[in-house]
C-alpha atoms as a PDB file:
ATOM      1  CA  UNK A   1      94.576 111.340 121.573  1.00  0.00           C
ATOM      2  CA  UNK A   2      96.898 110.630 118.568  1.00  0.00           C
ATOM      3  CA  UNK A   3      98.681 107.287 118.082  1.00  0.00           C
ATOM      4  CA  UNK A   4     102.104 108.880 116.746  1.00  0.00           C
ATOM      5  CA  UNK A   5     103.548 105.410 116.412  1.00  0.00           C
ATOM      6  CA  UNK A   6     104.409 104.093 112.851  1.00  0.00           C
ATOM      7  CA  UNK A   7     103.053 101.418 110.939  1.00  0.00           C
ATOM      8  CA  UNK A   8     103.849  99.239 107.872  1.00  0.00           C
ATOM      9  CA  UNK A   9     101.935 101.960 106.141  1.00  0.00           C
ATOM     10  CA  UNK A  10     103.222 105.081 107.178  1.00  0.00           C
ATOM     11  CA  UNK A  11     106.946 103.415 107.549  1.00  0.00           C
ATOM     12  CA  UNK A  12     109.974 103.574 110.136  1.00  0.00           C
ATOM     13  CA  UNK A  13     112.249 106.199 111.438  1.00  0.00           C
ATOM     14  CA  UNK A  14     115.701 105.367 110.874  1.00  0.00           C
ATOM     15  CA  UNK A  15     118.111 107.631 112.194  1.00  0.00           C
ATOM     16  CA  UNK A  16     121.689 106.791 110.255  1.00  0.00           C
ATOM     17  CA  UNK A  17     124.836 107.238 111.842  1.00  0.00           C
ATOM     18  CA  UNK A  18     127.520 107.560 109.193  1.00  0.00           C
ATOM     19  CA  UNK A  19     130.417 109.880 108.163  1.00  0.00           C
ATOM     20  CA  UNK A  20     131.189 107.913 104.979  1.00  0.00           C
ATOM     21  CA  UNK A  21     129.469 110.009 101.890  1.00  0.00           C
ATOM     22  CA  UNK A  22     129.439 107.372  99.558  1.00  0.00           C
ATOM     23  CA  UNK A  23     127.826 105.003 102.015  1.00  0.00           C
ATOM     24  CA  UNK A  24     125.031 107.226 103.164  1.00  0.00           C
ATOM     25  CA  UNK A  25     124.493 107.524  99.302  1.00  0.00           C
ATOM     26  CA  UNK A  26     124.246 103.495  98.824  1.00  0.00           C
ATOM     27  CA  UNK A  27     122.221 103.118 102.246  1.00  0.00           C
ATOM     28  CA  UNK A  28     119.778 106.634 101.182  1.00  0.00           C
ATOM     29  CA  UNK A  29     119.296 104.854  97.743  1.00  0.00           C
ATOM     30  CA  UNK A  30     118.544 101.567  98.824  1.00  0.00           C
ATOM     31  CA  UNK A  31     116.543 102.396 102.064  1.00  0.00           C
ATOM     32  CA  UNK A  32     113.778 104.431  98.971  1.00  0.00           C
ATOM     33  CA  UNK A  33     113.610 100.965  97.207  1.00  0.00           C
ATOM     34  CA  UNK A  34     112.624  99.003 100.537  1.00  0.00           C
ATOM     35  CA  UNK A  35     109.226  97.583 101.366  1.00  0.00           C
ATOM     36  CA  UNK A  36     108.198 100.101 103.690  1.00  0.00           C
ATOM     37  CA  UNK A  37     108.690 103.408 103.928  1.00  0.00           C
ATOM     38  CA  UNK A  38     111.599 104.524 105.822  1.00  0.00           C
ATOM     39  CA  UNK A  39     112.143 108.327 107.199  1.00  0.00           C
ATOM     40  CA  UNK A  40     115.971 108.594 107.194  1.00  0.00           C
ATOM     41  CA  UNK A  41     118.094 111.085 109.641  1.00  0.00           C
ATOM     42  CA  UNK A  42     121.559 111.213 109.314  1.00  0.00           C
ATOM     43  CA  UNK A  43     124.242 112.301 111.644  1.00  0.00           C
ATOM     44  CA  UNK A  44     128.101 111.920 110.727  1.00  0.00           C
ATOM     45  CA  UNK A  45     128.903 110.847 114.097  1.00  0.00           C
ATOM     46  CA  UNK A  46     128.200 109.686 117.516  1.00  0.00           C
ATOM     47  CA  UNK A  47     128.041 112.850 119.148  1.00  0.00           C
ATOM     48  CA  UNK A  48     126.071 114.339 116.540  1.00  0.00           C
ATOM     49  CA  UNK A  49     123.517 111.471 116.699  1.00  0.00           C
ATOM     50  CA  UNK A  50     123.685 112.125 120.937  1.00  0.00           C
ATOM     51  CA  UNK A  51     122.982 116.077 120.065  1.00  0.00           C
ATOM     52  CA  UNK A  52     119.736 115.034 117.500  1.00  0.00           C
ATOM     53  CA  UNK A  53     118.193 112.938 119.790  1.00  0.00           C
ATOM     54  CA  UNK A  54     118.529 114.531 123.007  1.00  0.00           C
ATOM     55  CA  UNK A  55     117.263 117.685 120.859  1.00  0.00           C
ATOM     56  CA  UNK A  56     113.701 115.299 119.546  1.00  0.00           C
ATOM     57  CA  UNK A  57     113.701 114.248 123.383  1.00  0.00           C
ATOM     58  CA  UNK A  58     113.213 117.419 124.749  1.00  0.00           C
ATOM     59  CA  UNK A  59     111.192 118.699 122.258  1.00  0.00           C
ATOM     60  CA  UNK A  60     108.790 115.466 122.847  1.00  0.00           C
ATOM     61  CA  UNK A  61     109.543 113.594 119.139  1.00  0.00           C
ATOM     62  CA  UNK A  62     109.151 110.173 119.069  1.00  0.00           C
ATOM     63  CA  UNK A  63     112.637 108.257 119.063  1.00  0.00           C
ATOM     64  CA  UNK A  64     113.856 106.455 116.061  1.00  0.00           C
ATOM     65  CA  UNK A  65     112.338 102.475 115.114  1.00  0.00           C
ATOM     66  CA  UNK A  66     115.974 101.684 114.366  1.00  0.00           C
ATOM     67  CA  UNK A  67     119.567 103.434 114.714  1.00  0.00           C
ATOM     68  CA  UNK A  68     121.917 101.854 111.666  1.00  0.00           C
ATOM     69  CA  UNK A  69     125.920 102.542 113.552  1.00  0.00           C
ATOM     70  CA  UNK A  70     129.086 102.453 112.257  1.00  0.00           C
ATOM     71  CA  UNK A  71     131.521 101.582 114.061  1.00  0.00           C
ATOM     72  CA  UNK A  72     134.204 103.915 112.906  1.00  0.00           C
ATOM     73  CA  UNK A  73     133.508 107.317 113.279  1.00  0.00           C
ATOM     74  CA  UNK A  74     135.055 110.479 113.985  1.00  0.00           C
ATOM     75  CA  UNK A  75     134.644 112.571 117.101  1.00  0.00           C
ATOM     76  CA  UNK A  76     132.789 109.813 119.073  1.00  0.00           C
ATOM     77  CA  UNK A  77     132.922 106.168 117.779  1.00  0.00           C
ATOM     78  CA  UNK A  78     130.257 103.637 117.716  1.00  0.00           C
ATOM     79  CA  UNK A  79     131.268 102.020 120.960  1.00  0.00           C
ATOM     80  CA  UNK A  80     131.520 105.310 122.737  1.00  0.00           C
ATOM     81  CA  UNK A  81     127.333 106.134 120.920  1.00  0.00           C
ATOM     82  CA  UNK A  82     126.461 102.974 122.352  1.00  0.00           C
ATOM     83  CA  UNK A  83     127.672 103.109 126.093  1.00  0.00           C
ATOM     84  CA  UNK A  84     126.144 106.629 126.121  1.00  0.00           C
ATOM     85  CA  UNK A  85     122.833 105.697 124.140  1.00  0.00           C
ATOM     86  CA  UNK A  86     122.465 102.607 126.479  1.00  0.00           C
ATOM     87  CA  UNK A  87     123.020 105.015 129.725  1.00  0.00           C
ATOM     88  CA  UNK A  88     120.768 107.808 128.689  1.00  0.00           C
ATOM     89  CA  UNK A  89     117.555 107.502 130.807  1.00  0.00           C
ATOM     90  CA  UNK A  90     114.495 107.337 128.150  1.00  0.00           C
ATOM     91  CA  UNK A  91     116.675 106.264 125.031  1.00  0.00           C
ATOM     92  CA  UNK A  92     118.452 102.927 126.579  1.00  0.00           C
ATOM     93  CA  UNK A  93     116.459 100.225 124.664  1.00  0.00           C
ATOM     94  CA  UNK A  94     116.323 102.008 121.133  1.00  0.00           C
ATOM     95  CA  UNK A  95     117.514  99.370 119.132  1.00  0.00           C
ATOM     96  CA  UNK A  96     120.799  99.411 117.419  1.00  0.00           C
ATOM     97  CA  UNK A  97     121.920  97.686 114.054  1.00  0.00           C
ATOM     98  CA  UNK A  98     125.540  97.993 113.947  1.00  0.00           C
ATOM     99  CA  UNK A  99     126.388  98.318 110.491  1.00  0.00           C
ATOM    100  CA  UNK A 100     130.078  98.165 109.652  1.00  0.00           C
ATOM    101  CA  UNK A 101     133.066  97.265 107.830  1.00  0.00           C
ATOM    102  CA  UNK A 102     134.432  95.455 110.254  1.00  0.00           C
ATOM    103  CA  UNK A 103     134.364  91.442 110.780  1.00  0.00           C
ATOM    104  CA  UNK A 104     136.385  90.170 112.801  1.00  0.00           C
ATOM    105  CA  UNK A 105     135.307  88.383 116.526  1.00  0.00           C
ATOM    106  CA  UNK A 106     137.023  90.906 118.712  1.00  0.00           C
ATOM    107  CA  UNK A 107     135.480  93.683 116.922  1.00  0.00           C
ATOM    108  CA  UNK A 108     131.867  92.112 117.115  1.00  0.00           C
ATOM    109  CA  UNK A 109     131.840  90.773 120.435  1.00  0.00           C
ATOM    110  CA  UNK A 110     132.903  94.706 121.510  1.00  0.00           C
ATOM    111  CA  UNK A 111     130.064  96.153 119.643  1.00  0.00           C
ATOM    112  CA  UNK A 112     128.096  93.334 121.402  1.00  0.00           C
ATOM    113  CA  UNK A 113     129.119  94.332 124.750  1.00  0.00           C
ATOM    114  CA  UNK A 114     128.463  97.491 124.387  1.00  0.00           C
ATOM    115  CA  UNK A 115     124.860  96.873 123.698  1.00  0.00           C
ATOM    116  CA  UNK A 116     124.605  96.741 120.154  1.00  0.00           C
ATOM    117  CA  UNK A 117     121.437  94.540 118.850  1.00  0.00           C
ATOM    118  CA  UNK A 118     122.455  93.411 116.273  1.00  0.00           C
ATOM    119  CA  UNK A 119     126.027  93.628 114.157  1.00  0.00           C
ATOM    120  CA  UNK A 120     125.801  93.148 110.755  1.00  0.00           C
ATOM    121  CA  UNK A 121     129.270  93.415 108.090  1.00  0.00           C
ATOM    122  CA  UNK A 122     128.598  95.779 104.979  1.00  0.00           C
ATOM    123  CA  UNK A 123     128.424  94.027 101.626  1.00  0.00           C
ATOM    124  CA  UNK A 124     131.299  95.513  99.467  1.00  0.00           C
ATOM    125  CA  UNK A 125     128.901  95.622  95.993  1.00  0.00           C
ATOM    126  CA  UNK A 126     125.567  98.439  95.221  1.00  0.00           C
ATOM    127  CA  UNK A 127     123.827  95.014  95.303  1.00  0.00           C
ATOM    128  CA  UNK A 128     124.740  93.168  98.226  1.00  0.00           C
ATOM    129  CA  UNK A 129     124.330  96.308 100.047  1.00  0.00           C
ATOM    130  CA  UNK A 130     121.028  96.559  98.942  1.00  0.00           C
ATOM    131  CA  UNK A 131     119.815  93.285 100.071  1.00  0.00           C
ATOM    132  CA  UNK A 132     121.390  93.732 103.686  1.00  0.00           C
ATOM    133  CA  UNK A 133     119.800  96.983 104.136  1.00  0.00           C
ATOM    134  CA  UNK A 134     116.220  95.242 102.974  1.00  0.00           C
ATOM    135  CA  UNK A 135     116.927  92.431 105.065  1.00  0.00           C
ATOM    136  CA  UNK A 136     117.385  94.523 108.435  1.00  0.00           C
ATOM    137  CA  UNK A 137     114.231  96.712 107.659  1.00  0.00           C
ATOM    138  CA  UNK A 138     112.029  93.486 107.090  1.00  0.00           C
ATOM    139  CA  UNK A 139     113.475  92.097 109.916  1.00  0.00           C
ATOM    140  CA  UNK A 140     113.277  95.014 112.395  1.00  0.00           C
ATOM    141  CA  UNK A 141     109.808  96.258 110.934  1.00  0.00           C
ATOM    142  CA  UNK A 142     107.773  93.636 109.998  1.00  0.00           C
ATOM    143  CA  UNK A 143     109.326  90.668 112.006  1.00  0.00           C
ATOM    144  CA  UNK A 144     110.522  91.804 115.602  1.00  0.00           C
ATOM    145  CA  UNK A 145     107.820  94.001 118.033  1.00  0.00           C
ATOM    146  CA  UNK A 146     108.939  97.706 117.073  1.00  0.00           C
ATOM    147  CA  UNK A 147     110.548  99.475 120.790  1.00  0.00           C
ATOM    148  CA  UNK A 148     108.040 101.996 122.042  1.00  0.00           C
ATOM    149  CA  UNK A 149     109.425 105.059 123.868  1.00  0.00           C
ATOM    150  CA  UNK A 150     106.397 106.161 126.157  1.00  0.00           C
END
Protein backbone atom coordinates (compact mmCIF):
# COMPACT_ATOMS: atom_id res chain seq x y z
CA UNK A 1 0.00 0.00 0.00
CA UNK A 2 1.08 3.66 -0.61
CA UNK A 3 2.13 6.00 2.23
CA UNK A 4 0.33 9.24 0.72
CA UNK A 5 1.53 11.24 3.69
CA UNK A 6 4.09 14.11 3.08
CA UNK A 7 7.46 14.51 4.13
CA UNK A 8 10.17 17.22 4.49
CA UNK A 9 10.98 16.08 1.01
CA UNK A 10 7.99 16.01 -0.88
CA UNK A 11 6.56 19.18 1.29
CA UNK A 12 3.10 20.24 2.97
CA UNK A 13 -0.35 20.93 1.79
CA UNK A 14 -1.44 24.23 2.73
CA UNK A 15 -4.79 25.08 1.88
CA UNK A 16 -5.04 29.22 2.13
CA UNK A 17 -8.05 30.87 3.06
CA UNK A 18 -7.93 34.45 1.83
CA UNK A 19 -10.01 36.96 -0.21
CA UNK A 20 -7.32 39.67 -0.09
CA UNK A 21 -5.40 39.54 -3.72
CA UNK A 22 -2.50 41.26 -2.72
CA UNK A 23 -2.03 39.04 0.30
CA UNK A 24 -2.40 35.72 -1.40
CA UNK A 25 0.31 37.30 -3.74
CA UNK A 26 2.82 38.09 -0.64
CA UNK A 27 1.85 34.65 1.14
CA UNK A 28 2.10 32.57 -2.74
CA UNK A 29 5.55 34.36 -3.11
CA UNK A 30 6.92 33.76 0.10
CA UNK A 31 5.45 30.21 0.78
CA UNK A 32 7.98 29.24 -2.96
CA UNK A 33 11.01 30.68 -0.99
CA UNK A 34 10.34 28.43 2.23
CA UNK A 35 12.38 25.45 3.33
CA UNK A 36 10.12 22.89 2.26
CA UNK A 37 8.00 22.57 -0.32
CA UNK A 38 4.59 23.73 0.18
CA UNK A 39 1.43 22.74 -2.22
CA UNK A 40 -0.80 25.84 -1.86
CA UNK A 41 -4.85 25.82 -2.35
CA UNK A 42 -6.60 28.82 -2.10
CA UNK A 43 -10.17 29.57 -1.39
CA UNK A 44 -11.49 33.30 -0.95
CA UNK A 45 -13.61 32.34 1.83
CA UNK A 46 -14.90 30.13 4.47
CA UNK A 47 -17.51 28.54 2.63
CA UNK A 48 -15.46 28.06 -0.28
CA UNK A 49 -12.70 26.39 1.82
CA UNK A 50 -15.94 24.13 3.50
CA UNK A 51 -16.99 23.30 -0.38
CA UNK A 52 -12.98 22.20 -1.34
CA UNK A 53 -12.58 20.08 1.37
CA UNK A 54 -15.71 18.33 1.76
CA UNK A 55 -15.20 17.88 -2.20
CA UNK A 56 -11.16 16.09 -1.43
CA UNK A 57 -13.17 14.21 1.45
CA UNK A 58 -15.42 12.50 -0.59
CA UNK A 59 -13.32 11.95 -3.27
CA UNK A 60 -10.74 10.24 -0.61
CA UNK A 61 -7.74 13.20 -0.85
CA UNK A 62 -5.74 13.54 1.93
CA UNK A 63 -6.67 16.76 4.07
CA UNK A 64 -4.42 19.71 4.22
CA UNK A 65 -0.93 19.70 6.84
CA UNK A 66 -2.03 23.24 7.68
CA UNK A 67 -5.12 25.68 6.94
CA UNK A 68 -3.58 29.55 7.05
CA UNK A 69 -7.38 31.70 8.07
CA UNK A 70 -8.21 35.01 7.96
CA UNK A 71 -10.30 36.20 10.00
CA UNK A 72 -12.19 38.60 7.86
CA UNK A 73 -13.79 37.21 5.08
CA UNK A 74 -16.72 37.52 3.03
CA UNK A 75 -19.63 35.12 2.82
CA UNK A 76 -18.51 33.04 5.88
CA UNK A 77 -15.87 34.51 8.29
CA UNK A 78 -13.08 32.82 9.98
CA UNK A 79 -14.96 32.19 13.18
CA UNK A 80 -17.95 30.84 11.37
CA UNK A 81 -14.87 28.23 9.09
CA UNK A 82 -13.73 27.31 12.36
CA UNK A 83 -16.94 26.27 14.37
CA UNK A 84 -17.92 24.35 11.19
CA UNK A 85 -14.31 22.87 10.44
CA UNK A 86 -14.09 21.87 14.19
CA UNK A 87 -17.77 20.14 13.94
CA UNK A 88 -17.27 18.33 10.70
CA UNK A 89 -16.76 14.61 11.57
CA UNK A 90 -13.24 13.55 9.85
CA UNK A 91 -11.82 17.23 9.47
CA UNK A 92 -12.12 18.46 13.35
CA UNK A 93 -8.38 18.35 14.32
CA UNK A 94 -6.87 19.81 10.97
CA UNK A 95 -4.85 22.35 12.33
CA UNK A 96 -5.54 25.97 11.92
CA UNK A 97 -3.04 29.02 11.79
CA UNK A 98 -5.11 32.00 12.04
CA UNK A 99 -3.45 34.50 10.10
CA UNK A 100 -4.84 38.02 10.36
CA UNK A 101 -4.81 41.62 10.63
CA UNK A 102 -6.24 41.76 13.63
CA UNK A 103 -4.51 42.16 17.26
CA UNK A 104 -6.31 42.96 19.69
CA UNK A 105 -7.28 40.39 22.96
CA UNK A 106 -10.95 40.16 22.24
CA UNK A 107 -10.34 39.35 18.74
CA UNK A 108 -7.68 36.56 19.60
CA UNK A 109 -9.19 34.99 22.45
CA UNK A 110 -12.49 34.57 19.86
CA UNK A 111 -10.43 32.98 17.24
CA UNK A 112 -9.08 30.93 20.22
CA UNK A 113 -12.37 29.78 21.28
CA UNK A 114 -13.38 28.86 18.33
CA UNK A 115 -10.63 26.38 17.94
CA UNK A 116 -8.08 28.11 16.17
CA UNK A 117 -4.35 26.61 16.85
CA UNK A 118 -2.63 29.05 16.62
CA UNK A 119 -3.29 33.08 15.89
CA UNK A 120 -0.67 34.82 14.49
CA UNK A 121 -0.94 39.06 13.42
CA UNK A 122 0.28 39.76 9.71
CA UNK A 123 3.50 41.74 9.42
CA UNK A 124 2.59 45.00 7.49
CA UNK A 125 6.15 44.88 5.23
CA UNK A 126 7.06 42.04 1.94
CA UNK A 127 9.70 41.19 4.60
CA UNK A 128 8.21 40.70 7.81
CA UNK A 129 5.62 38.81 6.05
CA UNK A 130 8.04 36.65 4.76
CA UNK A 131 9.62 35.64 7.91
CA UNK A 132 6.14 34.90 9.65
CA UNK A 133 5.05 32.76 6.91
CA UNK A 134 8.67 30.76 7.22
CA UNK A 135 8.33 30.73 10.77
CA UNK A 136 4.78 28.90 10.83
CA UNK A 137 5.91 26.33 8.11
CA UNK A 138 9.14 25.42 10.18
CA UNK A 139 7.18 25.33 13.04
CA UNK A 140 4.16 23.30 11.84
CA UNK A 141 6.39 21.01 9.50
CA UNK A 142 9.47 20.32 10.91
CA UNK A 143 8.80 21.06 14.69
CA UNK A 144 5.18 19.89 15.78
CA UNK A 145 3.93 15.96 14.78
CA UNK A 146 2.06 16.72 11.34
CA UNK A 147 -2.19 15.71 12.03
CA UNK A 148 -2.93 12.52 10.18
CA UNK A 149 -6.46 12.11 8.76
CA UNK A 150 -6.88 8.19 8.56
Amino acid sequence: MQDDRATDQDGAAVLLVEDDPDDVRIITQSLRASAIPVRLTVAADGAQALSILNEASARGLPAPDLILLDLNLPVMNGTEFLGKLRAHPTLSAVPVCVFTTADDPVTIRRAYAAGANAVVTKADSLAGMSQVLHTIIEFWFRVAERYRVE
